[in-house]
PDB file of N, CA and C in Angstrom:
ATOM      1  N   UNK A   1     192.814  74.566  64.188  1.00  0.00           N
ATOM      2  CA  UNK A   1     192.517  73.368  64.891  1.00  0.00           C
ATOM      3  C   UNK A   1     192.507  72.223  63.884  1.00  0.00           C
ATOM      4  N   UNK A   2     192.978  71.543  64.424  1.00  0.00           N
ATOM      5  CA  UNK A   2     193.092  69.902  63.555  1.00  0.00           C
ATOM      6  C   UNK A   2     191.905  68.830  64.138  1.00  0.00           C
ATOM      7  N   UNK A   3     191.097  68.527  63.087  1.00  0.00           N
ATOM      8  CA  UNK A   3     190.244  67.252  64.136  1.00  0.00           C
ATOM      9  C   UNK A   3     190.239  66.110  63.095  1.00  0.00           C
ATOM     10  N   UNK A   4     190.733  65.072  63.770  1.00  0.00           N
ATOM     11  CA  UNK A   4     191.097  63.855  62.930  1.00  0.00           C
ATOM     12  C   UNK A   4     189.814  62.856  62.783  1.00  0.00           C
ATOM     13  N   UNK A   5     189.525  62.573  62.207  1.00  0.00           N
ATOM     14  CA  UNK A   5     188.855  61.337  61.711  1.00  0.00           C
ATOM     15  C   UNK A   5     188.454  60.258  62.411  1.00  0.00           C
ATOM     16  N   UNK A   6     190.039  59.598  63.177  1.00  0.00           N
ATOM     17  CA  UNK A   6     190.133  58.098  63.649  1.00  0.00           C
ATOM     18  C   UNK A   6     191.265  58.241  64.499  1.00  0.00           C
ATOM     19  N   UNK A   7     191.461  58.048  65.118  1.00  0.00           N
ATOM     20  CA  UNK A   7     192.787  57.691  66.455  1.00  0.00           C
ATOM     21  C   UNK A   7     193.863  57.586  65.660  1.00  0.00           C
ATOM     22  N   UNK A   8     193.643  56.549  64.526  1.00  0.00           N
ATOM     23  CA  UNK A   8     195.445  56.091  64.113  1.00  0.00           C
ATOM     24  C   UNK A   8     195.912  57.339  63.284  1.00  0.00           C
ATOM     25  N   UNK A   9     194.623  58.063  62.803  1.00  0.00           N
ATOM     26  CA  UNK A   9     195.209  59.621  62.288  1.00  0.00           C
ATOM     27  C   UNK A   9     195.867  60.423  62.903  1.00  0.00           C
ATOM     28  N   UNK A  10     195.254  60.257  64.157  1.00  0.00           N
ATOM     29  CA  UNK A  10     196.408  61.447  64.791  1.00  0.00           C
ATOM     30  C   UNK A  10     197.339  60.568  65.404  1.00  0.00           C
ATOM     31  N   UNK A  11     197.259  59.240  65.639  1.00  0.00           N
ATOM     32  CA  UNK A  11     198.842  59.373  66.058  1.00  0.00           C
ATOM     33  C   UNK A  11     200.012  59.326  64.867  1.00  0.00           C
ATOM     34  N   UNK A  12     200.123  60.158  64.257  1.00  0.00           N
ATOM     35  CA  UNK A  12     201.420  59.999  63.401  1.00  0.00           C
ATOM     36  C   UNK A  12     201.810  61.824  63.354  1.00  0.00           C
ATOM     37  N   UNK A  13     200.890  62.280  64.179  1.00  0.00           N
ATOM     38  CA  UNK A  13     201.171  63.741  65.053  1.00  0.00           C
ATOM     39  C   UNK A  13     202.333  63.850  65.822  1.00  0.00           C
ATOM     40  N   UNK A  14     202.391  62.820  66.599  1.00  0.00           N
ATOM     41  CA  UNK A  14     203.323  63.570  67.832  1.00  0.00           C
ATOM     42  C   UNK A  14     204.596  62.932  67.390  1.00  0.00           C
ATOM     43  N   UNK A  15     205.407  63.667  68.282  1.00  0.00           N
ATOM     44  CA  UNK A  15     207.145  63.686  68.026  1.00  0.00           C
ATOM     45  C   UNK A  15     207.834  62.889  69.497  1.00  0.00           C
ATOM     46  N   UNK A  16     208.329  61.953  68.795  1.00  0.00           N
ATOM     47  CA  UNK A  16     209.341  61.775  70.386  1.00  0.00           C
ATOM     48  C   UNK A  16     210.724  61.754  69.838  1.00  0.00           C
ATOM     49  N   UNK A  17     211.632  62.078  70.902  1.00  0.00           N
ATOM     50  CA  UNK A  17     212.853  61.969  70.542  1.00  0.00           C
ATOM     51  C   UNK A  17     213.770  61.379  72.055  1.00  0.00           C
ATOM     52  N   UNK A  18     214.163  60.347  72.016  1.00  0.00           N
ATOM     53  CA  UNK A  18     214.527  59.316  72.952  1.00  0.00           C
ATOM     54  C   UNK A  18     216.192  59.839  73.044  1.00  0.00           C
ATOM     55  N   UNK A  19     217.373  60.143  72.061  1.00  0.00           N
ATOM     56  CA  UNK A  19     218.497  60.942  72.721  1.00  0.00           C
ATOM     57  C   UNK A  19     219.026  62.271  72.959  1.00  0.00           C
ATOM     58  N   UNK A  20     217.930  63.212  73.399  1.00  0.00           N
ATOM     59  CA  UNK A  20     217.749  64.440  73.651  1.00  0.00           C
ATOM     60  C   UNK A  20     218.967  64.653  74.832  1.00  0.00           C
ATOM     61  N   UNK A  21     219.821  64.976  74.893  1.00  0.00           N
ATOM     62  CA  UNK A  21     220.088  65.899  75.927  1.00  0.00           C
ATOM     63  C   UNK A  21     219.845  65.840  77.189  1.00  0.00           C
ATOM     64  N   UNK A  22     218.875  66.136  77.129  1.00  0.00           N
ATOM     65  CA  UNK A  22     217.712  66.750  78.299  1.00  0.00           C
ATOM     66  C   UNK A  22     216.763  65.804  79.087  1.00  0.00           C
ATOM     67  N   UNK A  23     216.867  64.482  78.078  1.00  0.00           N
ATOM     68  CA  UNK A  23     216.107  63.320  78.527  1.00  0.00           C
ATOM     69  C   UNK A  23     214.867  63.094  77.297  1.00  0.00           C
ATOM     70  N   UNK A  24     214.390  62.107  77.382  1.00  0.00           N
ATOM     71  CA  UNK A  24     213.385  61.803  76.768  1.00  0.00           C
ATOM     72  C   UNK A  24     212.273  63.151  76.249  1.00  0.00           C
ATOM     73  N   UNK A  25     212.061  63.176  75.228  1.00  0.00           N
ATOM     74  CA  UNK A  25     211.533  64.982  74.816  1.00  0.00           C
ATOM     75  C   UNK A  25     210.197  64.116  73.588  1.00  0.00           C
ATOM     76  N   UNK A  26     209.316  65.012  74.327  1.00  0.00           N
ATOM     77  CA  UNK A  26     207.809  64.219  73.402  1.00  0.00           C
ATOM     78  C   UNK A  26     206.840  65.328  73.109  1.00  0.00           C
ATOM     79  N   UNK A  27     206.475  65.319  71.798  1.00  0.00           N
ATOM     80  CA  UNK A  27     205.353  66.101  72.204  1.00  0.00           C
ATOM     81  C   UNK A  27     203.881  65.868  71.063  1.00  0.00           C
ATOM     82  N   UNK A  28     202.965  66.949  71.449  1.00  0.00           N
ATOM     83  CA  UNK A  28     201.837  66.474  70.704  1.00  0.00           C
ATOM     84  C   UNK A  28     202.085  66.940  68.925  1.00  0.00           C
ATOM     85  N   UNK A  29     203.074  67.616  68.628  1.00  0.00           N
ATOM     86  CA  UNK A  29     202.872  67.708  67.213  1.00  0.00           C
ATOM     87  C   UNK A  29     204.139  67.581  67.000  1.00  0.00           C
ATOM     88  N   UNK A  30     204.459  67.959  65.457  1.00  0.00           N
ATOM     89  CA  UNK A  30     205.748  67.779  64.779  1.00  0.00           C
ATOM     90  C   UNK A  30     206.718  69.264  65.043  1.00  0.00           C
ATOM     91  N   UNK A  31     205.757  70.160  65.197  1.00  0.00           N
ATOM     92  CA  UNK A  31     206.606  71.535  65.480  1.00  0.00           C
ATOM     93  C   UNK A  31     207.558  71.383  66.761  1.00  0.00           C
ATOM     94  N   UNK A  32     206.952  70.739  68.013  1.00  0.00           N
ATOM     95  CA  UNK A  32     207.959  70.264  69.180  1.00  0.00           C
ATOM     96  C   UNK A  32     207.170  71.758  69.965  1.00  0.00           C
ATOM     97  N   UNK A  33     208.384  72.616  70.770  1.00  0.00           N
ATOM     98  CA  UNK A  33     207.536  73.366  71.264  1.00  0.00           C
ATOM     99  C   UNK A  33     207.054  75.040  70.620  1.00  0.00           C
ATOM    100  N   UNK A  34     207.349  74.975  69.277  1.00  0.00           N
ATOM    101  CA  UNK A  34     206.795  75.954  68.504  1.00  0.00           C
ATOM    102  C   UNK A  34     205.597  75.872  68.712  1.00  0.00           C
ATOM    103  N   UNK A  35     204.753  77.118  68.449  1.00  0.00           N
ATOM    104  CA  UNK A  35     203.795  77.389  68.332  1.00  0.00           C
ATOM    105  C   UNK A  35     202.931  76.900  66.732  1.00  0.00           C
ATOM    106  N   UNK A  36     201.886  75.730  66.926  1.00  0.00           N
ATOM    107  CA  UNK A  36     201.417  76.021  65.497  1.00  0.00           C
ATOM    108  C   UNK A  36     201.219  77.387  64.740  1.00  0.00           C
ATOM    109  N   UNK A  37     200.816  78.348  65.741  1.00  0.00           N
ATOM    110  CA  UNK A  37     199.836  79.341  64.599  1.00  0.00           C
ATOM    111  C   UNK A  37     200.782  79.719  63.663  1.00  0.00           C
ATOM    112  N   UNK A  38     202.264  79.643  63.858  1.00  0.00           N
ATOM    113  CA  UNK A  38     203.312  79.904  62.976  1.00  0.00           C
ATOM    114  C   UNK A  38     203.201  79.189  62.103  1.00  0.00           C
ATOM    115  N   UNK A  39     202.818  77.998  61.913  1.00  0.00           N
ATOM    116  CA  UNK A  39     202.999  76.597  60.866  1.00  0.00           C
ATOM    117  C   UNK A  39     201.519  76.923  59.967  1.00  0.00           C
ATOM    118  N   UNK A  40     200.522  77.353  61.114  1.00  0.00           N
ATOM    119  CA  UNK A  40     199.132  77.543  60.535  1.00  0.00           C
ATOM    120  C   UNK A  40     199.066  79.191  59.144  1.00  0.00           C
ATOM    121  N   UNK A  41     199.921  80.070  59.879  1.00  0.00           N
ATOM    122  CA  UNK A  41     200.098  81.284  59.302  1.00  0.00           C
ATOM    123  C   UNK A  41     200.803  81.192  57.690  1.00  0.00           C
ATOM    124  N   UNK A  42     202.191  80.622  57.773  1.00  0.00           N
ATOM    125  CA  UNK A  42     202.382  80.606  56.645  1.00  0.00           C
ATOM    126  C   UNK A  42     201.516  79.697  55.470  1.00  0.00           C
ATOM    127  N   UNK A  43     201.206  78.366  56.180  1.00  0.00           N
ATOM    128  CA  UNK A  43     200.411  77.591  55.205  1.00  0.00           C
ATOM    129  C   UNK A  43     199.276  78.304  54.670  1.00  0.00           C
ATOM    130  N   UNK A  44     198.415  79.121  55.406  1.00  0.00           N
ATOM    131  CA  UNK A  44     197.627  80.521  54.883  1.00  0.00           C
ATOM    132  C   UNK A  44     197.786  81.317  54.121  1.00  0.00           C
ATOM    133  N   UNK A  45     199.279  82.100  54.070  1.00  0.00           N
ATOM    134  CA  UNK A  45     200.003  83.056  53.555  1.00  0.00           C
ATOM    135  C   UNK A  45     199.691  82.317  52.064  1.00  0.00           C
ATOM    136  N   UNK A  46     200.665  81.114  52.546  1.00  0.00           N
ATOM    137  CA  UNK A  46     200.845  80.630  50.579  1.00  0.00           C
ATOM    138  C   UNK A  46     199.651  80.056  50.095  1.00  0.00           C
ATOM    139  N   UNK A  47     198.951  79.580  50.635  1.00  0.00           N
ATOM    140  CA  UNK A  47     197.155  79.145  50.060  1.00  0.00           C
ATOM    141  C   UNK A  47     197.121  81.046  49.232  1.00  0.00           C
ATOM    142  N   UNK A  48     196.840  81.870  49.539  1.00  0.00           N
ATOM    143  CA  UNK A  48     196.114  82.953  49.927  1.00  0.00           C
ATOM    144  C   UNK A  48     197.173  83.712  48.485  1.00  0.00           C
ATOM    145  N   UNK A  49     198.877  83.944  48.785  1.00  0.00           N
ATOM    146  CA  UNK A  49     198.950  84.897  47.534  1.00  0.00           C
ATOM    147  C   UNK A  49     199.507  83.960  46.338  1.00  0.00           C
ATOM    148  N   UNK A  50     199.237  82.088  46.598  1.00  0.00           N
ATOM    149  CA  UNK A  50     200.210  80.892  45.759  1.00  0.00           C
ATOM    150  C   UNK A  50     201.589  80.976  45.724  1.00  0.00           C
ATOM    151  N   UNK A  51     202.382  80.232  45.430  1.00  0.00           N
ATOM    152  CA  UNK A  51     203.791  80.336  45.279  1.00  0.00           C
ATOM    153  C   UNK A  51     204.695  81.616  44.594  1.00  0.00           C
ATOM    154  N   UNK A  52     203.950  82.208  43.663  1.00  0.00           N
ATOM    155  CA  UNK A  52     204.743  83.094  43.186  1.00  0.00           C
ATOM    156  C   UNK A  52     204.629  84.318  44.424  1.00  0.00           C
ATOM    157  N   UNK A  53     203.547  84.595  44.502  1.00  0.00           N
ATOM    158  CA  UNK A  53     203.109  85.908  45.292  1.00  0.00           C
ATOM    159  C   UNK A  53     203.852  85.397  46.337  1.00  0.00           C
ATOM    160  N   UNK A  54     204.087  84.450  47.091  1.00  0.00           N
ATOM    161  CA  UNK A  54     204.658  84.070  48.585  1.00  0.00           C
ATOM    162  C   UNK A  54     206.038  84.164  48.439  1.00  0.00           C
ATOM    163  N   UNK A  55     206.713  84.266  47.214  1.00  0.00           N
ATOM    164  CA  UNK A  55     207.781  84.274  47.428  1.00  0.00           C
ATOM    165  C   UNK A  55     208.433  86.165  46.978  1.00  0.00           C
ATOM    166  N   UNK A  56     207.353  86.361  46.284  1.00  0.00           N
ATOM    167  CA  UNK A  56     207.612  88.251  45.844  1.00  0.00           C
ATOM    168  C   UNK A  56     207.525  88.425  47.021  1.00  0.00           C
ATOM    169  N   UNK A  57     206.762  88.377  48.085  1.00  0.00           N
ATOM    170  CA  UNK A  57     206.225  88.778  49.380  1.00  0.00           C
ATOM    171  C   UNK A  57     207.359  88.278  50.225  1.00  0.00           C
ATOM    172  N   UNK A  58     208.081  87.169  50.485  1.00  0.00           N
ATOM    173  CA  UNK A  58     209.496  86.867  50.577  1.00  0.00           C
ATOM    174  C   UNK A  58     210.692  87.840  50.755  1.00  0.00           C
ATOM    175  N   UNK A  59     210.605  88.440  49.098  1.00  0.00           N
ATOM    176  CA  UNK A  59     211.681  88.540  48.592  1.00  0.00           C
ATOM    177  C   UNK A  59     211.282  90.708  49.063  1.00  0.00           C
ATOM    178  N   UNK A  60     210.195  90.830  49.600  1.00  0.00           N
ATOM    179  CA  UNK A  60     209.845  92.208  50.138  1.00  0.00           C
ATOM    180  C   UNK A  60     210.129  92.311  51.164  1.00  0.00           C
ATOM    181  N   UNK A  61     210.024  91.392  52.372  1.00  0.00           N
ATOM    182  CA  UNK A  61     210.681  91.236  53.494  1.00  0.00           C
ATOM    183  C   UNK A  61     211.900  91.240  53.736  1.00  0.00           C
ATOM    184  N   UNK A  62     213.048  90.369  53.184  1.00  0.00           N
ATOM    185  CA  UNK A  62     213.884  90.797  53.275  1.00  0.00           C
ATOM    186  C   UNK A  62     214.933  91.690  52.521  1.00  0.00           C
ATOM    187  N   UNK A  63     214.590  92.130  52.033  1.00  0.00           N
ATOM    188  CA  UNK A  63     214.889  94.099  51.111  1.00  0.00           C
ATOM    189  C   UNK A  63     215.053  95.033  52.435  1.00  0.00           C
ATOM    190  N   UNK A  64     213.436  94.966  52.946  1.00  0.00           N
ATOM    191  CA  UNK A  64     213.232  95.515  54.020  1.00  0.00           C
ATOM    192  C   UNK A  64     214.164  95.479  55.275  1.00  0.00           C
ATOM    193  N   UNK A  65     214.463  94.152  55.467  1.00  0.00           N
ATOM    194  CA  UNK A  65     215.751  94.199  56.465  1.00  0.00           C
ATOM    195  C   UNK A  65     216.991  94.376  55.991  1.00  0.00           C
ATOM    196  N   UNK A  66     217.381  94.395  54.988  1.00  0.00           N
ATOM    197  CA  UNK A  66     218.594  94.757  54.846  1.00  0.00           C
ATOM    198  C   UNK A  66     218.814  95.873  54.762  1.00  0.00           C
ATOM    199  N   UNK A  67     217.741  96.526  54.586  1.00  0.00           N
ATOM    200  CA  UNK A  67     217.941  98.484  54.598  1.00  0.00           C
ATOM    201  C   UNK A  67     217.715  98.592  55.896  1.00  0.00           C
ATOM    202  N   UNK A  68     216.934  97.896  56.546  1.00  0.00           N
ATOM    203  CA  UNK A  68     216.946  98.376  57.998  1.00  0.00           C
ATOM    204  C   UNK A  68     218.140  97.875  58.530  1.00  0.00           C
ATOM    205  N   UNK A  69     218.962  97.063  58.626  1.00  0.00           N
ATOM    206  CA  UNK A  69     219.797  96.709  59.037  1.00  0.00           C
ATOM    207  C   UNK A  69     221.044  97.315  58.742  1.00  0.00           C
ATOM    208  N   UNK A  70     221.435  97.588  56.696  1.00  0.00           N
ATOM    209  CA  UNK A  70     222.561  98.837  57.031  1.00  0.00           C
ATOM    210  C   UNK A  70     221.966 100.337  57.203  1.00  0.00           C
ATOM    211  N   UNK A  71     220.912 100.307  57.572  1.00  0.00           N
ATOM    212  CA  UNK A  71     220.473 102.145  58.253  1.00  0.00           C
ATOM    213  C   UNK A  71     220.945 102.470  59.588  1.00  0.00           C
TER     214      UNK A  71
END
């Protein structure tokens, strides 16, 4: 959860985008319609093992799919 301070803090949150396609497309954060906890998760991840560890941890994941993938 995000709790801002002052009004003009959070507005520099939301996203609009005026030549969408689809029509006028707005929303309350910068992710659009992603899910934060994804944005919240990794920013955790790398607090938690720092840059090096986040990227060994990276670089373990996809090992992992590529053996799963030519298996």
């Amino acid at each position: 959860m995000i709790v801002y301070r002052t009004p003009d803090l959070r507005q520099h949150q939301f996203f609009a985008l005026a030549d969408w396609p689809g029509g006028i497309y707005a929303s309350p954060s910068v992710a659009g319609s992603r899910s934060g906890f994804n944005i919240a998760c990794c920013w955790a991840t790398l607090m938690h093992y720092g840059l090096d560890g986040y990227v060994e941890e990276t670089r373990k994941i996809i090992k992992a799919t590529r053996e799963i993938a030519h298996g």
